[in-house]
N, C-alpha and C. Protein backbone atom coordinates (compact mmCIF):
# COMPACT_ATOMS: atom_id res chain seq x y z
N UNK A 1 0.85 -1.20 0.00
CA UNK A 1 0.00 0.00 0.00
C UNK A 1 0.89 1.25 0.00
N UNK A 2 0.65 2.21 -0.90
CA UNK A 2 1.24 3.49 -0.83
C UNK A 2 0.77 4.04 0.22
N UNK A 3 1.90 5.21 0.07
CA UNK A 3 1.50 6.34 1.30
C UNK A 3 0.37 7.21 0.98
N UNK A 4 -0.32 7.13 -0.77
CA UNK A 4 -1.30 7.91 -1.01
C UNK A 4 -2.64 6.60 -0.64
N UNK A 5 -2.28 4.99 -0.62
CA UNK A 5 -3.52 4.54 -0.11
C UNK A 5 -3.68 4.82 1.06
N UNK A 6 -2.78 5.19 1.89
CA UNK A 6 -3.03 4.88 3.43
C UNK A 6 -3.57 5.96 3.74
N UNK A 7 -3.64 7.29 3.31
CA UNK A 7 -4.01 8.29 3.38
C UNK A 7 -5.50 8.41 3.45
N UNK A 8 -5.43 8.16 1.46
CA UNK A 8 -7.32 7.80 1.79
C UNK A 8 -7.86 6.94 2.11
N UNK A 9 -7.07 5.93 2.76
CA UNK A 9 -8.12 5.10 3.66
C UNK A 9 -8.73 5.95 4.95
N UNK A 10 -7.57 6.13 5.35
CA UNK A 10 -7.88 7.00 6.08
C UNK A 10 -8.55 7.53 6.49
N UNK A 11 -8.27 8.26 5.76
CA UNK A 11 -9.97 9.56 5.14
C UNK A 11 -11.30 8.65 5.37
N UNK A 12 -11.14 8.39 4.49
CA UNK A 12 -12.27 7.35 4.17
C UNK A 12 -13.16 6.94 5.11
N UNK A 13 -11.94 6.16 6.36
CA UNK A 13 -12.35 5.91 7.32
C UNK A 13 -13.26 6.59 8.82
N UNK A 14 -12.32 7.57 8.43
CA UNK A 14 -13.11 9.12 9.59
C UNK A 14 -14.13 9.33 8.84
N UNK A 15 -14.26 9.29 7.73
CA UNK A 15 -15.69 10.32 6.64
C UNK A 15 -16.89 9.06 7.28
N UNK A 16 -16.34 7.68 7.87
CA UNK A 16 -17.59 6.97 7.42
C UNK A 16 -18.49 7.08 9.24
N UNK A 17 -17.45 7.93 9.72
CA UNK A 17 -18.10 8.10 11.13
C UNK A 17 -18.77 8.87 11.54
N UNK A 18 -19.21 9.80 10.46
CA UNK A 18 -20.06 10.92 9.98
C UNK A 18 -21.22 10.81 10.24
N UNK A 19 -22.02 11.50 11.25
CA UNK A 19 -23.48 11.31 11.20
C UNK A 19 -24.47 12.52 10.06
N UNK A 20 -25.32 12.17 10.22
CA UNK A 20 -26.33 13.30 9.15
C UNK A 20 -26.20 14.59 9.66
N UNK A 21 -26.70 15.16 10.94
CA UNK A 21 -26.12 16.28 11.01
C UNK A 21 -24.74 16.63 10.92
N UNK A 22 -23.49 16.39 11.11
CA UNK A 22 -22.30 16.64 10.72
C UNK A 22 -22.58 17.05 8.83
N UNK A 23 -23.05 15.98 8.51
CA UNK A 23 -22.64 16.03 6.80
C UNK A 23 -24.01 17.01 6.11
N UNK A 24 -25.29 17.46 7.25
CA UNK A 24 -25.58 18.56 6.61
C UNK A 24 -25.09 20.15 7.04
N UNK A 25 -24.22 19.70 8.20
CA UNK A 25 -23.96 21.19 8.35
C UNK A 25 -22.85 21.46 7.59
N UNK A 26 -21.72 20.35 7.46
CA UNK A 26 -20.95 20.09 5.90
C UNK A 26 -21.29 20.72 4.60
N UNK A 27 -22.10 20.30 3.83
CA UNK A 27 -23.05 21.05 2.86
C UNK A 27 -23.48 22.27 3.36
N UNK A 28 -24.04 22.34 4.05
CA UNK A 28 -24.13 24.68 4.02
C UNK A 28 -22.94 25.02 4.34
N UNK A 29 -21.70 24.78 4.76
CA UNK A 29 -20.74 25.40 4.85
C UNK A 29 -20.06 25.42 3.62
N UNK A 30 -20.18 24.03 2.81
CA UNK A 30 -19.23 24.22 1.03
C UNK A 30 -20.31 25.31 0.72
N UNK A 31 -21.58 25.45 0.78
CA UNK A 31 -22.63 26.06 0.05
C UNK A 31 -21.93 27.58 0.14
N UNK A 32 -21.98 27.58 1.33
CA UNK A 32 -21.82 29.10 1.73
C UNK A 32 -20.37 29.81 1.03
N UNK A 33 -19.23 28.93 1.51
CA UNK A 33 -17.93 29.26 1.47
C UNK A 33 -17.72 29.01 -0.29
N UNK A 34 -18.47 28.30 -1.02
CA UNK A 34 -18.34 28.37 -2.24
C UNK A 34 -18.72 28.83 -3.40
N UNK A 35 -20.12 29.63 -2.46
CA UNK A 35 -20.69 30.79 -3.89
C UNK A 35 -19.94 31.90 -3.62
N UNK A 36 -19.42 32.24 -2.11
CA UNK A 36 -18.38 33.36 -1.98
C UNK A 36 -16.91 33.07 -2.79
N UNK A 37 -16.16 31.89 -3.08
CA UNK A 37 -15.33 31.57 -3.63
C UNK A 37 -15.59 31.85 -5.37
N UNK A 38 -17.01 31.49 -5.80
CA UNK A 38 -17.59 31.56 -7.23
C UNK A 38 -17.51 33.05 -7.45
N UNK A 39 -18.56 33.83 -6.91
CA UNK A 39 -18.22 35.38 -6.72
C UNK A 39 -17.24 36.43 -6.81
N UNK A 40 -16.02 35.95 -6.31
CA UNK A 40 -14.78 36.36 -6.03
C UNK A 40 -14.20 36.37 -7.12
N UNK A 41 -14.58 35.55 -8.17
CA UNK A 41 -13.98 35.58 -9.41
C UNK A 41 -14.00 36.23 -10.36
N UNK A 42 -13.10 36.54 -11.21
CA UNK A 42 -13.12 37.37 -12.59
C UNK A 42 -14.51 37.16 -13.25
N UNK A 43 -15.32 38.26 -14.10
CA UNK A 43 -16.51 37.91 -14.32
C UNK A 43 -17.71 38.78 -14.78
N UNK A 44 -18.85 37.96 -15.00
CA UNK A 44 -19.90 38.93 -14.56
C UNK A 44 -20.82 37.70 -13.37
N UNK A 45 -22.13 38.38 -13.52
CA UNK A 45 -22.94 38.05 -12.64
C UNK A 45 -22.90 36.27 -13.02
N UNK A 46 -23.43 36.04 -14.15
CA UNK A 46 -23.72 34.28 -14.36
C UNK A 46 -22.21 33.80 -15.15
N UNK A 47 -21.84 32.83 -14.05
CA UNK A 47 -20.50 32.37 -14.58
C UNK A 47 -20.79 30.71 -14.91
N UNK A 48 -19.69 30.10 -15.04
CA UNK A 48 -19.90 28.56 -15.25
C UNK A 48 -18.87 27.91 -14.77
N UNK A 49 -19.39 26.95 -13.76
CA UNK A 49 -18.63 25.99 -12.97
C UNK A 49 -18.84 24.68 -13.16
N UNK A 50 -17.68 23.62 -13.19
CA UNK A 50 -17.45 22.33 -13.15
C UNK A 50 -17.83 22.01 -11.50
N UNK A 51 -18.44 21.42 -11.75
CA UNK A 51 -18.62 21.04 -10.13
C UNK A 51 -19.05 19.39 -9.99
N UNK A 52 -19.10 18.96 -9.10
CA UNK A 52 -19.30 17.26 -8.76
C UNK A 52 -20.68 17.03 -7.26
N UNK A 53 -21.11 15.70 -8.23
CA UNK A 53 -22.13 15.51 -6.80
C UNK A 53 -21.71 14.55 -5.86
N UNK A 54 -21.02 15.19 -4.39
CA UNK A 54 -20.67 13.90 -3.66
C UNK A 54 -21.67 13.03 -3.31
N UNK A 55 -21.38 12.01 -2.89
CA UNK A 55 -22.11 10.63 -2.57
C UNK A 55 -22.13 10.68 -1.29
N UNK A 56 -22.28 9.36 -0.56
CA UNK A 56 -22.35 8.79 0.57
C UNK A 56 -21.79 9.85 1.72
N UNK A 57 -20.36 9.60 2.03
CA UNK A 57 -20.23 10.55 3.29
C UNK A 57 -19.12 11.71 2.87
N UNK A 58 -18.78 11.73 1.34
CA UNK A 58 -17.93 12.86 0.86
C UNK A 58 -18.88 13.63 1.03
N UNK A 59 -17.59 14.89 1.61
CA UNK A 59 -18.68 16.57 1.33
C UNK A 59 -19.86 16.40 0.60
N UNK A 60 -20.52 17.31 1.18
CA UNK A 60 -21.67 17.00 0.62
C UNK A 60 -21.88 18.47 -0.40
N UNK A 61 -22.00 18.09 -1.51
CA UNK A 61 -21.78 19.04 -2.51
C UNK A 61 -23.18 19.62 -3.07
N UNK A 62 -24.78 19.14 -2.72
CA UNK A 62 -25.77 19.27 -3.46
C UNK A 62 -25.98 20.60 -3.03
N UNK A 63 -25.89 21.04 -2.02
CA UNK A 63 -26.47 22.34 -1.77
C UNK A 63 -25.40 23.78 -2.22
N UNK A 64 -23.99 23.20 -2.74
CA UNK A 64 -23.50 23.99 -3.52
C UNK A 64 -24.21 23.90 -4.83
N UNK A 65 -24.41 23.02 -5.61
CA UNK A 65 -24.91 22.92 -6.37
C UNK A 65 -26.38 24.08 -7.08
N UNK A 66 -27.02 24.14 -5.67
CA UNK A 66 -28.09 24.72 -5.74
C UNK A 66 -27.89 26.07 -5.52
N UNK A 67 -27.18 26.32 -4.88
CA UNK A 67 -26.73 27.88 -4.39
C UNK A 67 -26.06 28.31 -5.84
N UNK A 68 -25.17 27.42 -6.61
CA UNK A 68 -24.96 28.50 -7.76
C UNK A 68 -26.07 28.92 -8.54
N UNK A 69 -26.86 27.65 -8.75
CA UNK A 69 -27.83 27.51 -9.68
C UNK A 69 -28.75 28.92 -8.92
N UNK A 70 -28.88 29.26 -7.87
CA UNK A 70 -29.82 30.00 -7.76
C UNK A 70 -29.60 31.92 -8.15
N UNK A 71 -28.26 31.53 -7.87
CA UNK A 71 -27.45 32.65 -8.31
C UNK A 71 -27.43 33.20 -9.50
N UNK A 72 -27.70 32.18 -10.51
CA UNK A 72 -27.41 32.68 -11.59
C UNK A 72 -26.19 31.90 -12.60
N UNK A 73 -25.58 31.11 -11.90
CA UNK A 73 -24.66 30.34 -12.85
C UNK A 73 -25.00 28.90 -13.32
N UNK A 74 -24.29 28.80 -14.49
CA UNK A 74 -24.44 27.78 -15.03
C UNK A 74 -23.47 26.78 -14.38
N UNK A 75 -24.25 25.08 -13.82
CA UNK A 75 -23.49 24.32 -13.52
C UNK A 75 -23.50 23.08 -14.48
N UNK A 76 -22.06 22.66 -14.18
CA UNK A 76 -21.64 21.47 -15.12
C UNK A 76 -21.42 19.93 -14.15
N UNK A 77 -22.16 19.01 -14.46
CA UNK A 77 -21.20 18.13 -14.10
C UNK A 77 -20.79 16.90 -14.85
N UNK A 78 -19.76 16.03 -14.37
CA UNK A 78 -19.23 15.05 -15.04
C UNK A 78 -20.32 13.65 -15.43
N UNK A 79 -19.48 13.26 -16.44
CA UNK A 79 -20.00 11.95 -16.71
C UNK A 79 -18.89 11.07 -17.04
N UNK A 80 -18.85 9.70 -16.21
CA UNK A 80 -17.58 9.04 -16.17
C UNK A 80 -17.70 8.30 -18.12
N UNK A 81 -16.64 8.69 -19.00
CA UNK A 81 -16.56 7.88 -19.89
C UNK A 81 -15.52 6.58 -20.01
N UNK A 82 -15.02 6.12 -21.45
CA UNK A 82 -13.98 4.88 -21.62
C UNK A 82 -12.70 6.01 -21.31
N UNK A 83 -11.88 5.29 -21.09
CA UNK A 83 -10.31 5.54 -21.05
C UNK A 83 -10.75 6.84 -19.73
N UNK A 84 -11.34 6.38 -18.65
CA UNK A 84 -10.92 7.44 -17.90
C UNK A 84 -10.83 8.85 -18.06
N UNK A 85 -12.20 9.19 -18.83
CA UNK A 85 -12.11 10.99 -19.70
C UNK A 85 -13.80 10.94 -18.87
N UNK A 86 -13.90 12.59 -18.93
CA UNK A 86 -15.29 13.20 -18.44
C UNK A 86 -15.97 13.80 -19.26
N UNK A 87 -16.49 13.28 -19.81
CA UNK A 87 -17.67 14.25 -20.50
C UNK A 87 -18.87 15.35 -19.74
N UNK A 88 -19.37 16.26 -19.99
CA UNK A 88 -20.44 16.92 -18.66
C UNK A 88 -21.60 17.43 -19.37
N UNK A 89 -22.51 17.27 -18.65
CA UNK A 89 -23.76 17.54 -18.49
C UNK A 89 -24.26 19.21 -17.72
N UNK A 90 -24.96 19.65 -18.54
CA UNK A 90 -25.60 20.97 -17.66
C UNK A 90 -26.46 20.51 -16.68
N UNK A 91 -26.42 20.68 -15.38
CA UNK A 91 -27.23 20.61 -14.44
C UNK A 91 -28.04 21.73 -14.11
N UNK A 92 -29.51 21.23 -13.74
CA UNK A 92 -30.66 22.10 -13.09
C UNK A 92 -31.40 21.67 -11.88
N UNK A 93 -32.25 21.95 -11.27
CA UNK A 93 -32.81 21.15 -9.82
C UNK A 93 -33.88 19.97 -10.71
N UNK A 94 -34.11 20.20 -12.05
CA UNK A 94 -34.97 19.33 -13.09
C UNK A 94 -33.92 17.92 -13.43
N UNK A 95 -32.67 18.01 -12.95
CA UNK A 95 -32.28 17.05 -13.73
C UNK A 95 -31.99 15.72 -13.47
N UNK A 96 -32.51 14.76 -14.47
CA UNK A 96 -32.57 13.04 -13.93
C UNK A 96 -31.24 12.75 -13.77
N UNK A 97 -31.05 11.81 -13.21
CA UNK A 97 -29.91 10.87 -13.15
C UNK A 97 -30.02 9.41 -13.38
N UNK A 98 -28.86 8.57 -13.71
CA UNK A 98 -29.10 7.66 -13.93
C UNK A 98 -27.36 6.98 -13.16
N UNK A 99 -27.34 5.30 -12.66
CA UNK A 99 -26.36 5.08 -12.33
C UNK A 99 -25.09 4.89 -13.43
N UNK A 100 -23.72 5.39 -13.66
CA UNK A 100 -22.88 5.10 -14.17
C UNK A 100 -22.66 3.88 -14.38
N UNK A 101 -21.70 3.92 -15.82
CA UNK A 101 -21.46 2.65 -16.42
C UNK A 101 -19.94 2.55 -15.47
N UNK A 102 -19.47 3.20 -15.93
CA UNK A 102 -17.93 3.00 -14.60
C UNK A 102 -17.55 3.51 -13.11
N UNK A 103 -18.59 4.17 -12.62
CA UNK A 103 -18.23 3.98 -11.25
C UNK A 103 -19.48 3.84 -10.87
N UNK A 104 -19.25 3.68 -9.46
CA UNK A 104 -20.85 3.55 -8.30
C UNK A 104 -20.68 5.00 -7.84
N UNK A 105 -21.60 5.50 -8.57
CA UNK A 105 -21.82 7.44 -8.63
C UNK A 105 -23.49 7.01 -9.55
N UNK A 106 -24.04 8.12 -9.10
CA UNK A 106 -25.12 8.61 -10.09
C UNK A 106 -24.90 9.99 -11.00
N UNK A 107 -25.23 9.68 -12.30
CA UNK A 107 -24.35 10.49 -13.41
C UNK A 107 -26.00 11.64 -13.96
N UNK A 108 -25.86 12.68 -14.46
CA UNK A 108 -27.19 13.58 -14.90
C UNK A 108 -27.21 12.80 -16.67
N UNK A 109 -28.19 12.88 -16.90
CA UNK A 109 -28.72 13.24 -18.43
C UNK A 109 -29.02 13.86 -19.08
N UNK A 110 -28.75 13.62 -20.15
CA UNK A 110 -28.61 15.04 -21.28
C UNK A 110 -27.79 15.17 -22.14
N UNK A 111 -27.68 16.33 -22.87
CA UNK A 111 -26.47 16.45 -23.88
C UNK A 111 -25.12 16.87 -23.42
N UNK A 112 -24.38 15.51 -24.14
CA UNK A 112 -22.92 15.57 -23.14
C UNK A 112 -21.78 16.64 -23.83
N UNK A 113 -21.06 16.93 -23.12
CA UNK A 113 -19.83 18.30 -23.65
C UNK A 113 -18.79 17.42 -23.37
N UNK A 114 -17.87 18.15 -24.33
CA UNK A 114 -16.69 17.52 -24.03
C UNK A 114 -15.60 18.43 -23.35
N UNK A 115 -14.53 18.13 -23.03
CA UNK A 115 -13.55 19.00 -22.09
C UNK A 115 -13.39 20.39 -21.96
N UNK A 116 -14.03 20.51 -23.61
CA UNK A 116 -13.76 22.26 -24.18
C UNK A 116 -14.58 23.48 -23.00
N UNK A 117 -16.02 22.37 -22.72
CA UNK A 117 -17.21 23.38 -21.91
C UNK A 117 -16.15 23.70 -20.29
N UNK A 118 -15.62 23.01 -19.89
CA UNK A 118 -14.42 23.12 -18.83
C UNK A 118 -13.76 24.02 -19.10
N UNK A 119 -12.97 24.08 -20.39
CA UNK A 119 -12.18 25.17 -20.72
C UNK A 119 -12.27 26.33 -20.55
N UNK A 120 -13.78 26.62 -20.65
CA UNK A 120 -14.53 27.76 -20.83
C UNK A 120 -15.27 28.01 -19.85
N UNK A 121 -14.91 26.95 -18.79
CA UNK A 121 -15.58 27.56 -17.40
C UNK A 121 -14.83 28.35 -16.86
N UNK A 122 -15.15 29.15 -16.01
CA UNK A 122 -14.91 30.45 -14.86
C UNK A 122 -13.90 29.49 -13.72
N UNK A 123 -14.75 28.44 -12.85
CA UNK A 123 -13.88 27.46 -11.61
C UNK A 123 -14.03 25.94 -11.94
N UNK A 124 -13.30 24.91 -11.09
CA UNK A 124 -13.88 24.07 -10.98
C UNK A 124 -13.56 23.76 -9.44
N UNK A 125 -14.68 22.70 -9.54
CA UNK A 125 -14.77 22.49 -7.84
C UNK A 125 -14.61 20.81 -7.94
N UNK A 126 -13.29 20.29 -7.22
CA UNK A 126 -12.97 18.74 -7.65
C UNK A 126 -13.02 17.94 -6.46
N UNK A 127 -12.82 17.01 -6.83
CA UNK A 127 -13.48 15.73 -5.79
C UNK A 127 -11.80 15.32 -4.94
N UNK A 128 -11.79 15.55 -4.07
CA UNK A 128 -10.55 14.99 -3.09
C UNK A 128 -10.41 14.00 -2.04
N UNK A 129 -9.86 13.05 -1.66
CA UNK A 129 -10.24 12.59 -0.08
C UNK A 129 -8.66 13.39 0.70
N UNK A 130 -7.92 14.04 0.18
CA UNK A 130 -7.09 14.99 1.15
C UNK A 130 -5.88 15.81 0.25
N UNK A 131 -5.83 16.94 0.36
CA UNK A 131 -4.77 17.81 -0.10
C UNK A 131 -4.03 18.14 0.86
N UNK A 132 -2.71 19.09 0.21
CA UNK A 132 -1.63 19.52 0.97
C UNK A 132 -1.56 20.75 0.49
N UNK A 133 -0.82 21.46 1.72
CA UNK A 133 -0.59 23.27 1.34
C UNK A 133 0.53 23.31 -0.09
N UNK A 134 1.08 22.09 -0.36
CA UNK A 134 1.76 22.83 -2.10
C UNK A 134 0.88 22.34 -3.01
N UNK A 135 -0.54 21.53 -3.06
CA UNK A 135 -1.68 21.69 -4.18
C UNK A 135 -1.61 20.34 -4.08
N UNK A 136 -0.79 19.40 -3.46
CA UNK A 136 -0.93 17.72 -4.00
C UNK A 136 -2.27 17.11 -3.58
N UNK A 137 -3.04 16.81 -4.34
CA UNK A 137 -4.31 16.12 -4.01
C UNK A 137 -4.51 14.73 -4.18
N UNK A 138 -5.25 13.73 -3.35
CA UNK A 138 -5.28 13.08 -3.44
C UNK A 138 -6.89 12.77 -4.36
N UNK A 139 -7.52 11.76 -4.88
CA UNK A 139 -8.84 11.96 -5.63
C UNK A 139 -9.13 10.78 -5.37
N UNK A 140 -10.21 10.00 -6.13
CA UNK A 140 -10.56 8.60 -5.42
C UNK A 140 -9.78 7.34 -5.96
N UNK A 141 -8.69 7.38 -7.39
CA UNK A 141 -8.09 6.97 -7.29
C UNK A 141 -7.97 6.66 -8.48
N UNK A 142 -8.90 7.18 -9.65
CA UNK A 142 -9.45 6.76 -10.73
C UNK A 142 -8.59 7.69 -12.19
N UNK A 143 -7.96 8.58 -11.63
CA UNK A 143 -7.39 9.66 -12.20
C UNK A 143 -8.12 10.38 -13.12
N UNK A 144 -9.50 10.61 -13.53
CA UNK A 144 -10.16 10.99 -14.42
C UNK A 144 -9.59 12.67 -14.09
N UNK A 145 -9.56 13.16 -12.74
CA UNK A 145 -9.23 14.57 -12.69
C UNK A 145 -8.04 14.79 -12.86
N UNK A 146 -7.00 14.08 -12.71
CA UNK A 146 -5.38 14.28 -13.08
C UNK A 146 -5.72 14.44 -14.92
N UNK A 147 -6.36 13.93 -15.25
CA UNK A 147 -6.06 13.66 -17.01
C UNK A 147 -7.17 14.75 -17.27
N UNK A 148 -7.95 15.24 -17.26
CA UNK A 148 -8.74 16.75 -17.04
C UNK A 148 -7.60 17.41 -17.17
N UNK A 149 -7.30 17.76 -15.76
CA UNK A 149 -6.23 18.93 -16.10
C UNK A 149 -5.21 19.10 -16.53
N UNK A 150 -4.73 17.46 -17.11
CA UNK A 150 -3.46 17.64 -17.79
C UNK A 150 -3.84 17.98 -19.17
N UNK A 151 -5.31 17.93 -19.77
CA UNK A 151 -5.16 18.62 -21.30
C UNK A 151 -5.57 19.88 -21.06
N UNK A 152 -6.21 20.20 -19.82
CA UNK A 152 -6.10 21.80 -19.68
C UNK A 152 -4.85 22.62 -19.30
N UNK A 153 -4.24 22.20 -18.72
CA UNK A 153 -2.66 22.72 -18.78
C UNK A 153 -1.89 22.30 -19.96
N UNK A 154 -1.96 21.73 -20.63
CA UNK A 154 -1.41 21.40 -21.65
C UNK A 154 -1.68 22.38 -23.06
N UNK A 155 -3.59 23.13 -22.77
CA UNK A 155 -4.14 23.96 -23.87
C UNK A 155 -3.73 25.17 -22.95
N UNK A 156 -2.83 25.76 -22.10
CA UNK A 156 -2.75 26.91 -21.23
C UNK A 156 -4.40 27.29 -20.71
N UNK A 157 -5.37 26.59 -20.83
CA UNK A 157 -6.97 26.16 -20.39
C UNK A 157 -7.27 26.38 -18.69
N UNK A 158 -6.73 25.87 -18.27
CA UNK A 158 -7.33 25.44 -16.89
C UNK A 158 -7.68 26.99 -16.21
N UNK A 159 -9.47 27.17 -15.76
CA UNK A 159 -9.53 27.65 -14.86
C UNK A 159 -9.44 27.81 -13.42
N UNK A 160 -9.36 28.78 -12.92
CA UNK A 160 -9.13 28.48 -11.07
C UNK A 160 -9.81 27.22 -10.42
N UNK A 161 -8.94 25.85 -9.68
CA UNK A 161 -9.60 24.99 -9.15
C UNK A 161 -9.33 24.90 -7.98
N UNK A 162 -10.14 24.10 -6.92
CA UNK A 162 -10.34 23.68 -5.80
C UNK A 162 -10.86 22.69 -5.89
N UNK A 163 -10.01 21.75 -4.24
CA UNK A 163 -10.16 20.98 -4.01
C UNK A 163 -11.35 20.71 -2.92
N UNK A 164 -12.41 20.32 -3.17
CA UNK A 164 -13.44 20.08 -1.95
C UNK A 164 -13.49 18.88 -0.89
N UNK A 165 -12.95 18.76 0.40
CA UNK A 165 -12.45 18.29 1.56
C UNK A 165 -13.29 18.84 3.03
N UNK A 166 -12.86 17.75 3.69
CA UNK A 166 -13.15 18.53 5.22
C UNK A 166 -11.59 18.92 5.80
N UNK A 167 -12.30 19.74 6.96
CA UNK A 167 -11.38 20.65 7.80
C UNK A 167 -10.01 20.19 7.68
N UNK A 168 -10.38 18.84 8.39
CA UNK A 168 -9.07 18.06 8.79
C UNK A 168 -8.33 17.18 7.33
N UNK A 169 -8.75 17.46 6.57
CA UNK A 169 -8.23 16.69 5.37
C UNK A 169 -7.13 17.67 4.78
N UNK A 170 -7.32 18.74 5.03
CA UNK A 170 -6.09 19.77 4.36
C UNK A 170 -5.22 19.40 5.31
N UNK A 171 -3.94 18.77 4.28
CA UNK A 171 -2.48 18.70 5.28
C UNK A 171 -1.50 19.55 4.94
N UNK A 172 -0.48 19.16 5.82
CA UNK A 172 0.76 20.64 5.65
C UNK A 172 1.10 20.54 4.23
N UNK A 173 1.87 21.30 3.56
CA UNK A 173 2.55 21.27 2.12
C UNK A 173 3.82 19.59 2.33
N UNK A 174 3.93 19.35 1.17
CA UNK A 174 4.81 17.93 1.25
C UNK A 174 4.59 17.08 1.56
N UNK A 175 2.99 17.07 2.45
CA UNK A 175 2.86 15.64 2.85
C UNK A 175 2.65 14.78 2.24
N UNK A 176 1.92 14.78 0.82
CA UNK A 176 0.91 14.31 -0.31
C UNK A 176 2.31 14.08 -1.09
N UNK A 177 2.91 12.57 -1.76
CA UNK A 177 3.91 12.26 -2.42
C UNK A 177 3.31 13.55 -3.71
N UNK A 178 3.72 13.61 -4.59
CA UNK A 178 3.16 14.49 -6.12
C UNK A 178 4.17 13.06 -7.08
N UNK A 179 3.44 13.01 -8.13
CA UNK A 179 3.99 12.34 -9.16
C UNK A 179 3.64 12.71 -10.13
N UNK A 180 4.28 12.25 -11.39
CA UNK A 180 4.33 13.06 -12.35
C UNK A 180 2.97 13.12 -13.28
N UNK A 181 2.26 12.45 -13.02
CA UNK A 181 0.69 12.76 -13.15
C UNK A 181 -0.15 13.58 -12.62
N UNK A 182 0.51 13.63 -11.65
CA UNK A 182 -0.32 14.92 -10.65
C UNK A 182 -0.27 15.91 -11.35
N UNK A 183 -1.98 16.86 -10.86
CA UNK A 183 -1.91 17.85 -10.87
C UNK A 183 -2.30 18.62 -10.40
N UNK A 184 -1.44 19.61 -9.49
CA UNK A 184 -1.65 20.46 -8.45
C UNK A 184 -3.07 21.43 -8.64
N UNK A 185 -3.72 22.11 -7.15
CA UNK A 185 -4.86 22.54 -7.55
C UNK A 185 -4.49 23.78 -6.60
N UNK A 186 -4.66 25.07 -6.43
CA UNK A 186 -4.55 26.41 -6.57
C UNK A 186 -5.43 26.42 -5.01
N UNK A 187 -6.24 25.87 -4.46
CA UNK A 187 -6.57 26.03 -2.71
C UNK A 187 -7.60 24.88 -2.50
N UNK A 188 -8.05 24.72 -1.35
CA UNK A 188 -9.07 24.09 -0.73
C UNK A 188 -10.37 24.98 -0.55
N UNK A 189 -11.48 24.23 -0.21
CA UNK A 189 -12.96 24.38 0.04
C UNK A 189 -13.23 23.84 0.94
N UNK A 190 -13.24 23.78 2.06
CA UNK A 190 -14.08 23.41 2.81
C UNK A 190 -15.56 23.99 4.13
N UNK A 191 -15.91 23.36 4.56
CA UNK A 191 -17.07 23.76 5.16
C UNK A 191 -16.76 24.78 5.88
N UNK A 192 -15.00 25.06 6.48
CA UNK A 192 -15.09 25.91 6.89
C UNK A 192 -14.65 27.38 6.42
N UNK A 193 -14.38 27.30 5.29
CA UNK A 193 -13.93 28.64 4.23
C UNK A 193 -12.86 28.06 3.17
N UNK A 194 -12.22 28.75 2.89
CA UNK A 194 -11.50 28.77 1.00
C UNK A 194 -10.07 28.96 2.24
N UNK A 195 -9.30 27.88 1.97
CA UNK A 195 -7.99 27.95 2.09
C UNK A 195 -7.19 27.94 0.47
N UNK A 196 -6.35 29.26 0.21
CA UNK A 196 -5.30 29.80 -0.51
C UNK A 196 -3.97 28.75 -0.48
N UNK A 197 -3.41 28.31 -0.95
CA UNK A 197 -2.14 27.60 -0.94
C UNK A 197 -0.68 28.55 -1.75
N UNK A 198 0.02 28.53 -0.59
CA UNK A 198 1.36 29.72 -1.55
C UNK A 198 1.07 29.20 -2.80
N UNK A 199 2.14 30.28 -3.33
CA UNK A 199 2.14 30.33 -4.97
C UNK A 199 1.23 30.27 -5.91
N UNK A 200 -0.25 30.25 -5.54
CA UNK A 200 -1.63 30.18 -6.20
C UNK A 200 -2.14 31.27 -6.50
């Protein structure tokens, strides 16, 4: 086992000790701390964000979801394809889901985009089980978000991202091995505000 499994087991393991109130006061805090993070950005009023729906006891992301949407922005989310690539879907409070062909996630329906609608988003808001203060993130293990942003850094593309975590999941800088797949993410989100990481 690597030092990045042991990590998110880890994680994993504290997230599953989570009761319902913990993980809804979780959700209004990404809610809160992340339309102020959306806001903050270069812009006008309706922007467009990549964003993800956590599951089980990850952050709970739906009520960000709704807070942009009510705002005024357009939200995106993923759809797991072959070779580990995301295609996305526009999300609304209207929109069905159905279970994924490659992971145990529930995916939206509709007409799918390809990486470009990312390109052309304003933020994205990514799925972590723990980061570090120099950007190393850990994800669930699948690399679909390492290979995201490596063709958006690769097109000079990538908008401002964050990593969405709890409190205790942001670790010091260095702790998180980085390999050469990695790719670093510019601060954290969590329930309890927008942590900045030097050099971001």
């Amino acid at each position: 086992m690597t030092l990045k499994d042991e990590i998110r087991a880890g994680h994993r393991a504290r997230r599953k000790a989570l009761d319902a109130a913990q993980l809804d006061a979780a959700g209004q805090g990404i809610a809160r701390h992340g339309l102020a993070w959306a806001a903050a950005l270069p812009g006008g009023d309706s922007k467009t964000f990549a964003v993800y729906l956590g599951v089980g006891k990850e952050p709970p992301t739906k009520p960000l979801l709704e807070a942009l949407h009510e705002a005024g922005h357009r939200v995106l989310l993923p759809v797991c394809e072959d070779d580990r690539q995301l295609s996305w879907v526009e999300w609304t409070p209207l929109t069905v889901f159905h279970r994924s062909r490659f992971a145990p996630i529930d995916e939206p329906d509709g007409e799918r985009l390809d990486s470009s609608a990312v390109a052309g988003a304003d933020g994205i808001f990514l799925p972590a089980t723990a980061v570090d203060g120099s950007g190393s993130r850990i994800g669930q293990g699948g690399g679909y978000y390492d290979r995201l942003l490596g063709r958006l850094d690769a097109a000079g593309q990538r908008p401002p991202a964050v990593a969405v975590v709890y409190a205790g999941e942001v670790l010091p800088a260095g702790t998180i091995p980085a390999e050469p797949f990695d790719k670093p993410v510019s601060g954290a989100l969590t329930p309890d505000g927008e942590i900045r990481f030097a050099g971001s």
